[in-house]
PDB file of N, CA and C in Angstrom:
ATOM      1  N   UNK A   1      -2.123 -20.879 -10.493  1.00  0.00           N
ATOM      2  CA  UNK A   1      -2.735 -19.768  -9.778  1.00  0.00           C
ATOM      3  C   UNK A   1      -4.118 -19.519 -10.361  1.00  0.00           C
ATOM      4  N   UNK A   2      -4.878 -19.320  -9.800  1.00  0.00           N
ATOM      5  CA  UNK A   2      -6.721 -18.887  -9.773  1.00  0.00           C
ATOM      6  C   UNK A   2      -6.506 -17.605 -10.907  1.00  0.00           C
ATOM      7  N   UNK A   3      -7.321 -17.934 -11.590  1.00  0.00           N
ATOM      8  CA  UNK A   3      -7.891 -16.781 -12.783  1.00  0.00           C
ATOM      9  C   UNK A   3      -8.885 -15.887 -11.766  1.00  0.00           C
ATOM     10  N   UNK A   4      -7.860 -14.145 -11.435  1.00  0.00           N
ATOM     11  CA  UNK A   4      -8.363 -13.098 -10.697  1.00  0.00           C
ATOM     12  C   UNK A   4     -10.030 -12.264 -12.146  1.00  0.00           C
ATOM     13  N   UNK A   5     -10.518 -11.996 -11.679  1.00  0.00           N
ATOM     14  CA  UNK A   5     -11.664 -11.747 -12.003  1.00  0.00           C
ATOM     15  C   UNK A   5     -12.034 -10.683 -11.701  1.00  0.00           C
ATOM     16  N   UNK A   6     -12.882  -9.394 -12.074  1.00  0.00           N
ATOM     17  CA  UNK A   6     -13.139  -8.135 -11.575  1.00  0.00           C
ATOM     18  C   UNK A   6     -14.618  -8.359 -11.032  1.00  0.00           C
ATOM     19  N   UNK A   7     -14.864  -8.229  -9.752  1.00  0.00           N
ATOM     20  CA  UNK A   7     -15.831  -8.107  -9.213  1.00  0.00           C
ATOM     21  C   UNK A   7     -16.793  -7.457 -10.196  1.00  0.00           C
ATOM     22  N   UNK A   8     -18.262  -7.581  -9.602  1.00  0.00           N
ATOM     23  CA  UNK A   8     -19.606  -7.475 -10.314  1.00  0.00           C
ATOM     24  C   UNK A   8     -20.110  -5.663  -9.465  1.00  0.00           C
ATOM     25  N   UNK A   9     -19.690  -5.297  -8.683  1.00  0.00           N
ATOM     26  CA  UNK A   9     -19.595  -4.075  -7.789  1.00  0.00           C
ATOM     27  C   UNK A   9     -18.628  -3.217  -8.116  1.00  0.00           C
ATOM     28  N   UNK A  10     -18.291  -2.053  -7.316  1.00  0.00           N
ATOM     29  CA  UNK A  10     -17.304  -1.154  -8.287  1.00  0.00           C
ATOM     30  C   UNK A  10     -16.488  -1.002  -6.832  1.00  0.00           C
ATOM     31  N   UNK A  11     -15.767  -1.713  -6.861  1.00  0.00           N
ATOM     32  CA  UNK A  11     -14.432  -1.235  -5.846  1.00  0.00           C
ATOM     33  C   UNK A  11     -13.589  -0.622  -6.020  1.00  0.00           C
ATOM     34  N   UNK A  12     -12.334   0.039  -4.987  1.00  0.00           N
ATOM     35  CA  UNK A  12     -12.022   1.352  -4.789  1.00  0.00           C
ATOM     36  C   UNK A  12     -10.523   0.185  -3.720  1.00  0.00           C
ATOM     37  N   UNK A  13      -9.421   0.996  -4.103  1.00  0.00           N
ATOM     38  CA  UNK A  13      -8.844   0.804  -2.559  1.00  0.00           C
ATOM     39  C   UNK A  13      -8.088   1.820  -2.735  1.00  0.00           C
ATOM     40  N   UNK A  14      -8.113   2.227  -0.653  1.00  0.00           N
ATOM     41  CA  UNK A  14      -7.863   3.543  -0.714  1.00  0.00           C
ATOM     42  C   UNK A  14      -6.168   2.857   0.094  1.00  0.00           C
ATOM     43  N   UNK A  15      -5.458   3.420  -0.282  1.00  0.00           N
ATOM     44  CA  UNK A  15      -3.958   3.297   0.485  1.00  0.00           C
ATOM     45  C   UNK A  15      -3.462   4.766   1.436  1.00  0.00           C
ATOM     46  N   UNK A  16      -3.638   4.301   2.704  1.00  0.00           N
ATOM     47  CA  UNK A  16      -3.609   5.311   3.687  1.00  0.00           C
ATOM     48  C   UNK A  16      -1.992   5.431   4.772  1.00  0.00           C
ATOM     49  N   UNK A  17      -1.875   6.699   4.609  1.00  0.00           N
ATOM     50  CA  UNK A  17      -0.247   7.360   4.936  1.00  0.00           C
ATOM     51  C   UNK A  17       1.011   6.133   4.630  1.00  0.00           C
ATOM     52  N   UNK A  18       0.677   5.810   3.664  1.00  0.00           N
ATOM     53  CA  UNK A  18       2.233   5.199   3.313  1.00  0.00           C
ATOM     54  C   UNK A  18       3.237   6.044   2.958  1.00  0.00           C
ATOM     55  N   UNK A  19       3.241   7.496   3.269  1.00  0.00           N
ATOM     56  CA  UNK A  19       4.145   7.923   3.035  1.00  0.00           C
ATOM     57  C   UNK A  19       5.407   8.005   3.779  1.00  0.00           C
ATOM     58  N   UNK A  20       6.272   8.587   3.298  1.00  0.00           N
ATOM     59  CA  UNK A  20       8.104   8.421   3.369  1.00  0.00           C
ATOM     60  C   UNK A  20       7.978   8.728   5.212  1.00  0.00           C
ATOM     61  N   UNK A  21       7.413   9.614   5.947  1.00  0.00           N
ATOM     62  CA  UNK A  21       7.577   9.934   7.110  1.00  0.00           C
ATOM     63  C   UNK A  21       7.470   9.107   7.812  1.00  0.00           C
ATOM     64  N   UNK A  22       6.326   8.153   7.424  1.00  0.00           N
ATOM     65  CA  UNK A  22       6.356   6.600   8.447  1.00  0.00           C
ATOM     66  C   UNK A  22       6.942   5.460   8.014  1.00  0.00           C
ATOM     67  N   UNK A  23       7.301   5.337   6.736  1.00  0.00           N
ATOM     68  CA  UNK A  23       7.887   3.858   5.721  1.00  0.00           C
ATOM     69  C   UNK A  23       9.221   4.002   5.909  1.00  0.00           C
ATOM     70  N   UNK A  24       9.905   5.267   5.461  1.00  0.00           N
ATOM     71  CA  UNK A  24      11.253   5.337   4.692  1.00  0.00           C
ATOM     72  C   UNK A  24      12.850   5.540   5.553  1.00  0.00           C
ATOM     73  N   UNK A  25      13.305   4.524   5.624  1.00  0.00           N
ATOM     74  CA  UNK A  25      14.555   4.611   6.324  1.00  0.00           C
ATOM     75  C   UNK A  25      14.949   6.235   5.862  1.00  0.00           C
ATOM     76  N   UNK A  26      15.442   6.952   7.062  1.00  0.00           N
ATOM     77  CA  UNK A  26      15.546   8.099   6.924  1.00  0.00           C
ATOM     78  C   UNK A  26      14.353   8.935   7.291  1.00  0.00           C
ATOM     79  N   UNK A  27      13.293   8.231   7.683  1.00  0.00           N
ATOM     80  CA  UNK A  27      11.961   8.952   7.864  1.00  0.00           C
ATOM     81  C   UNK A  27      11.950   9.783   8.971  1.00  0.00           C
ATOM     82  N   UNK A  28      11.033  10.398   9.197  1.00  0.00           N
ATOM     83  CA  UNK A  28      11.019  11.506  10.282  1.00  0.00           C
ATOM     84  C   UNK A  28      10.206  10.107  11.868  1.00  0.00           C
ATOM     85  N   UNK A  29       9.564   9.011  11.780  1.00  0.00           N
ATOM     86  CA  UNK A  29       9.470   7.886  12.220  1.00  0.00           C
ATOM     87  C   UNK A  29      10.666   7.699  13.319  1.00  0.00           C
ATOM     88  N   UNK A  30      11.742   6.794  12.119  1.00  0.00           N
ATOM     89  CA  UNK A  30      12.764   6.269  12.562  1.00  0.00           C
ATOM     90  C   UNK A  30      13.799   7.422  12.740  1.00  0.00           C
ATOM     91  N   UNK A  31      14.073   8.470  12.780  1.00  0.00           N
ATOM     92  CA  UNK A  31      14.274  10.062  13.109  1.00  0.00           C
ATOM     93  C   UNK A  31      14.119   9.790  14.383  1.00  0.00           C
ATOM     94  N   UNK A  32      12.798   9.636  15.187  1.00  0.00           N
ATOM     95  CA  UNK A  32      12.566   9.952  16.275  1.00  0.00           C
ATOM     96  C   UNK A  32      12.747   8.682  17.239  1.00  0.00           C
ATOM     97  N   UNK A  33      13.077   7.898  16.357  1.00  0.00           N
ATOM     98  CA  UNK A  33      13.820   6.656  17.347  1.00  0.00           C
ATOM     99  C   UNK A  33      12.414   5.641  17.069  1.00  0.00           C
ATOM    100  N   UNK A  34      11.573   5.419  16.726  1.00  0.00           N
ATOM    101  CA  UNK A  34      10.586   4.168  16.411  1.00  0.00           C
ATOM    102  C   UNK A  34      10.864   3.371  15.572  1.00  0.00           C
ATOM    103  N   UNK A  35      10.549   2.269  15.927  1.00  0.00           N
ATOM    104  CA  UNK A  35      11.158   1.118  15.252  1.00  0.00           C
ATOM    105  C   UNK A  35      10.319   0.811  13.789  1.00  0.00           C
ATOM    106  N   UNK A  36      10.783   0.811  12.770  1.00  0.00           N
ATOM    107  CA  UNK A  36       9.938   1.567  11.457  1.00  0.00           C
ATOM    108  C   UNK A  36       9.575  -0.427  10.578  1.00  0.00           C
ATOM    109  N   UNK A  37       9.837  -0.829  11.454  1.00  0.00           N
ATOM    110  CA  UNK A  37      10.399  -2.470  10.930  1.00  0.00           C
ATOM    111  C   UNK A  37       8.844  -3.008  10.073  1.00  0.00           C
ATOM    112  N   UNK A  38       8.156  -2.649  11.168  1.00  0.00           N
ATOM    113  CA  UNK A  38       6.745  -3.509  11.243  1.00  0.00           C
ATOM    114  C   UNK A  38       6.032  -2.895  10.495  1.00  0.00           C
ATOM    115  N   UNK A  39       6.319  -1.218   9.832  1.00  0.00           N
ATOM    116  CA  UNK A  39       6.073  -0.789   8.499  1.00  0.00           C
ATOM    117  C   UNK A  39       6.433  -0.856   7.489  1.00  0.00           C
ATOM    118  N   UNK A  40       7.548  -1.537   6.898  1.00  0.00           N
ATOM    119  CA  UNK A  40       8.246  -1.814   6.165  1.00  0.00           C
ATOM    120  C   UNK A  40       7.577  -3.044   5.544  1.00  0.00           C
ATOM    121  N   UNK A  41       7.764  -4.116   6.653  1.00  0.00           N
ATOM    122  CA  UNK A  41       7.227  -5.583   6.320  1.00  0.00           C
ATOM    123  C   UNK A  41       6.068  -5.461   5.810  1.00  0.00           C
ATOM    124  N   UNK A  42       5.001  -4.290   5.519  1.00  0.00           N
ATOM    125  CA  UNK A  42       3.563  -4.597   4.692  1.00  0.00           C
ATOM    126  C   UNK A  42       3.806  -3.873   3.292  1.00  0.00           C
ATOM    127  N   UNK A  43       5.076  -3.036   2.951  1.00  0.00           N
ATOM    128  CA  UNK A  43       5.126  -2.122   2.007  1.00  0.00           C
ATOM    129  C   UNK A  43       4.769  -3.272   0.810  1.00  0.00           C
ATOM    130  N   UNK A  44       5.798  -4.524   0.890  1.00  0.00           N
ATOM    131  CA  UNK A  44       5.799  -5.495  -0.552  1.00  0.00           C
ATOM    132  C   UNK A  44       4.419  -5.862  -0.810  1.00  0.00           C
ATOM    133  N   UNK A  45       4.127  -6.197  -0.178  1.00  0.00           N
ATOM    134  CA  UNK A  45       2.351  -6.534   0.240  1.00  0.00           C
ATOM    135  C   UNK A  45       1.331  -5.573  -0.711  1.00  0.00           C
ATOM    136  N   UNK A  46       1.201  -4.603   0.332  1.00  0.00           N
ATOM    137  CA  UNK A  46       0.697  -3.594  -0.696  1.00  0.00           C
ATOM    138  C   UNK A  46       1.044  -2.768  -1.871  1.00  0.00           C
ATOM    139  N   UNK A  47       2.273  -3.822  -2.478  1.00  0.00           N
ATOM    140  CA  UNK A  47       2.254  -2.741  -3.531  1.00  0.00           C
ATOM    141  C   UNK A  47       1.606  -4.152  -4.327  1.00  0.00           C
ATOM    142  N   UNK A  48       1.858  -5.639  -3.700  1.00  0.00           N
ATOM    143  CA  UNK A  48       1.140  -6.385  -4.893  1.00  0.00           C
ATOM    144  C   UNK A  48      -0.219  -6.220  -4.880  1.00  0.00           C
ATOM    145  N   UNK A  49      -0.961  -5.525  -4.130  1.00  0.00           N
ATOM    146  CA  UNK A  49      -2.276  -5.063  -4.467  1.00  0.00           C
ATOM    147  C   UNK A  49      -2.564  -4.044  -4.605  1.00  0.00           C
ATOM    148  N   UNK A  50      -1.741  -3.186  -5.155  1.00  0.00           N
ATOM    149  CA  UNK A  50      -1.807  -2.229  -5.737  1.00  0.00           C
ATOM    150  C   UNK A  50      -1.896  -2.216  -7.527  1.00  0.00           C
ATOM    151  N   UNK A  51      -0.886  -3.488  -7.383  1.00  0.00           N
ATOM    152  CA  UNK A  51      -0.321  -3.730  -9.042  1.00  0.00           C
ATOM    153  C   UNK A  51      -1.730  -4.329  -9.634  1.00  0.00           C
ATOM    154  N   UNK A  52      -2.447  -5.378  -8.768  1.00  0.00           N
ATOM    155  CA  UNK A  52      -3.898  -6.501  -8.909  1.00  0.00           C
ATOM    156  C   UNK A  52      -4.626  -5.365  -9.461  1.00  0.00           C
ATOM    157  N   UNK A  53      -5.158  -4.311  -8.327  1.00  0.00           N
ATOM    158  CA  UNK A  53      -5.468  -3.235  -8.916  1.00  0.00           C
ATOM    159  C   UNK A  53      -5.935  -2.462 -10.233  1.00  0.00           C
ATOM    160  N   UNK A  54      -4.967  -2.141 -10.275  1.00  0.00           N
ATOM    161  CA  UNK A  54      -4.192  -1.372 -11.817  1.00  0.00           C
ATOM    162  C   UNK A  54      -4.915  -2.518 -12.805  1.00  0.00           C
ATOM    163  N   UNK A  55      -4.368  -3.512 -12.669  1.00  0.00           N
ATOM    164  CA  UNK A  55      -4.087  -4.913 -13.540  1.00  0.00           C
ATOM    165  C   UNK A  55      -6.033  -5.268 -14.334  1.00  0.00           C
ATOM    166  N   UNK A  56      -6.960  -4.724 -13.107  1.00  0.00           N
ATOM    167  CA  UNK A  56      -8.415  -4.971 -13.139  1.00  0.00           C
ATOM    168  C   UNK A  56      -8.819  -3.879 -13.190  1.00  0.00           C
ATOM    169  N   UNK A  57      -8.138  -2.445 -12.982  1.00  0.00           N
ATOM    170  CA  UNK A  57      -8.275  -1.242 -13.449  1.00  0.00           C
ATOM    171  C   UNK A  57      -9.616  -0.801 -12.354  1.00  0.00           C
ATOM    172  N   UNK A  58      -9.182  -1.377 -11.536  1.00  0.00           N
ATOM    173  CA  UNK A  58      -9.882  -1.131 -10.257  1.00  0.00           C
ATOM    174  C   UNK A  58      -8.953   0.358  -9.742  1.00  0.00           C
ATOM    175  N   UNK A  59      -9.860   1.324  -8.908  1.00  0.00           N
ATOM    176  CA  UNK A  59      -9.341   2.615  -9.098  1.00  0.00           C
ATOM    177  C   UNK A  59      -8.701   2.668  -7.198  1.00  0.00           C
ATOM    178  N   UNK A  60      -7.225   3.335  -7.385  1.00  0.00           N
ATOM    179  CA  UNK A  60      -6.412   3.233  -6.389  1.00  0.00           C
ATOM    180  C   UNK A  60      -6.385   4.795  -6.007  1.00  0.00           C
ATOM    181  N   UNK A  61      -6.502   5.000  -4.736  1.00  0.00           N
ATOM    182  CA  UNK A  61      -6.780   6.734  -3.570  1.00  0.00           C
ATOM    183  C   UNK A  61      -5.876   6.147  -3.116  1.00  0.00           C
ATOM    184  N   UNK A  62      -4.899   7.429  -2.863  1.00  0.00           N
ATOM    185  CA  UNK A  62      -3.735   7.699  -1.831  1.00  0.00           C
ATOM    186  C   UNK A  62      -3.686   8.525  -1.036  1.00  0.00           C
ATOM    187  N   UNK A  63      -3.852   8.524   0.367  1.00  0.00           N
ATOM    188  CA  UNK A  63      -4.506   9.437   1.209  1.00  0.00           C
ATOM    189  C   UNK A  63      -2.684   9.893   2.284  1.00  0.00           C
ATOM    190  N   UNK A  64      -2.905  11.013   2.621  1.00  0.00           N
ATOM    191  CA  UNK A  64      -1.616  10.982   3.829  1.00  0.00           C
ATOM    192  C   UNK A  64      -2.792  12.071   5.203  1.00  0.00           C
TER     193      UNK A  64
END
């Protein structure tokens, strides 16, 4: 695997409404009968760039 590197710029990622109402079996989402599937399938995703992140101490916003 490629040696990750911290950019020369100051990046930011912002992670927007992942919260429980649209993700979380039991959500107020799948509550209302929507199929919550196709939110689910990006959760693993973004949490491994969340972790990259952290890892380069690149700074993570959580917005709802």
């Amino acid at each position: 695997m490629a040696r990750i590197r911290p950019p020369k710029f100051h990046p930011a990622l912002a992670v927007i409404d992942m919260q429980n109402g649209f993700c979380a079996q039991g959500g107020s989402y799948q509550k209302s009968g929507t199929d919550i599937s196709i939110y689910r399938e990006i959760i693993p995703n973004v949490k491994k760039i969340i972790d990259v992140c952290h890892e380069l101490r690149i700074p993570v916003f959580y917005t709802q």
